[in-house]
Protein backbone atom coordinates (compact mmCIF):
# COMPACT_ATOMS: atom_id res chain seq x y z
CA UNK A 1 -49.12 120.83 24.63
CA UNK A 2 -49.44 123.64 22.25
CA UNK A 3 -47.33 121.91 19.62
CA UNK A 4 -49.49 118.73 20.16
CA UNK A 5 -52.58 120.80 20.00
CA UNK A 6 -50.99 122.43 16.56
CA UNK A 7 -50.81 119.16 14.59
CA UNK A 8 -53.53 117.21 15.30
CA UNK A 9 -56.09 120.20 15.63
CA UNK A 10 -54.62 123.22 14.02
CA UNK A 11 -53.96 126.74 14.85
CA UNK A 12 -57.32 128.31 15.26
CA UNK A 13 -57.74 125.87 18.40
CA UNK A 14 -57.66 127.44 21.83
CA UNK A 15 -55.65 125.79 24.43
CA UNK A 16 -55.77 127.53 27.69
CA UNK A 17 -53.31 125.97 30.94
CA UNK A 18 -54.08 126.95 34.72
CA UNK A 19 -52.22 125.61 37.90
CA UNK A 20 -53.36 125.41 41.20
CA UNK A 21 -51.70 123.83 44.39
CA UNK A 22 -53.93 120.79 43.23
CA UNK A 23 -52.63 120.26 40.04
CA UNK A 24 -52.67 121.82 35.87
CA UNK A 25 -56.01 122.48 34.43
CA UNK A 26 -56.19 122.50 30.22
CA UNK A 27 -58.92 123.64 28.28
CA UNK A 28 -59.20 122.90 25.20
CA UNK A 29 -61.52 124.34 22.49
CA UNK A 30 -61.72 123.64 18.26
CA UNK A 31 -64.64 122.88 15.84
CA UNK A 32 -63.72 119.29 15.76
CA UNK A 33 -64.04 118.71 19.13
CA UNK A 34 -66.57 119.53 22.18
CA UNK A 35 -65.25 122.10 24.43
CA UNK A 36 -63.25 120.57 27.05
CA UNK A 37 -61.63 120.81 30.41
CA UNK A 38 -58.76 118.62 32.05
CA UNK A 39 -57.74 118.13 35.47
CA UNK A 40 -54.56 116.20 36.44
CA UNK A 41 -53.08 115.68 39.57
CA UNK A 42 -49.39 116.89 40.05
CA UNK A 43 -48.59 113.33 39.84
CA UNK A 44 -50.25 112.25 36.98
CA UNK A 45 -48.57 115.63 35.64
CA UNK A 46 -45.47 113.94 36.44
CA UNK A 47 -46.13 111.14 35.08
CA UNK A 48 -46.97 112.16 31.77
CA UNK A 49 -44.06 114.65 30.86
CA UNK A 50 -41.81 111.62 31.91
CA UNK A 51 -43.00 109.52 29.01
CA UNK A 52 -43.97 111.39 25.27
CA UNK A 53 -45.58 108.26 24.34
CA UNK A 54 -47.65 107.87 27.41
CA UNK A 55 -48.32 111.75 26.84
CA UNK A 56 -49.43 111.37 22.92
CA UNK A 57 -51.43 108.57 23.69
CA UNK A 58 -53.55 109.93 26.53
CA UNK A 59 -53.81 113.42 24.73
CA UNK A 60 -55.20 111.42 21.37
CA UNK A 61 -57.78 109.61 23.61
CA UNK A 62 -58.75 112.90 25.14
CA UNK A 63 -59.43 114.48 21.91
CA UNK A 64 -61.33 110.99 20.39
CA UNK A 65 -63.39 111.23 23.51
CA UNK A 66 -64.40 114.53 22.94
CA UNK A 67 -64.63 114.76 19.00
CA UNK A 68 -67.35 115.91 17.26
């Protein structure tokens, strides 16, 4: 994540990762973006570190969602 984070933002973003029994939490903040907060299952979680490309590509949506 933080290496993701790195390239496509920079390193002045913040990137902040919780857990819970519910799942990972990742906030993410940076001057090209709005603020933002993800919540992901434990499977979806799963499901995502299995597969960098599925990974990259939700991550790059995620930040063109949010982008400023």
């Amino acid at each position: 994540m933080d290496n993701f984070v790195l390239f496509h933002l920079g390193s002045d973003a913040r990137v902040e990762v919780g857990s819970g029994e519910g799942g990972l939490s990742v906030e993410i903040s940076h001057l090209r973006v709005k603020s933002f907060r993800l919540e992901m299952s434990w499977e979806r979680v799963r499901d995502l570190a299995g597969d960098d490309e599925l990974l990259e590509d939700f991550l790059l949506d995620q930040l063109t969602i949010h982008r400023r």
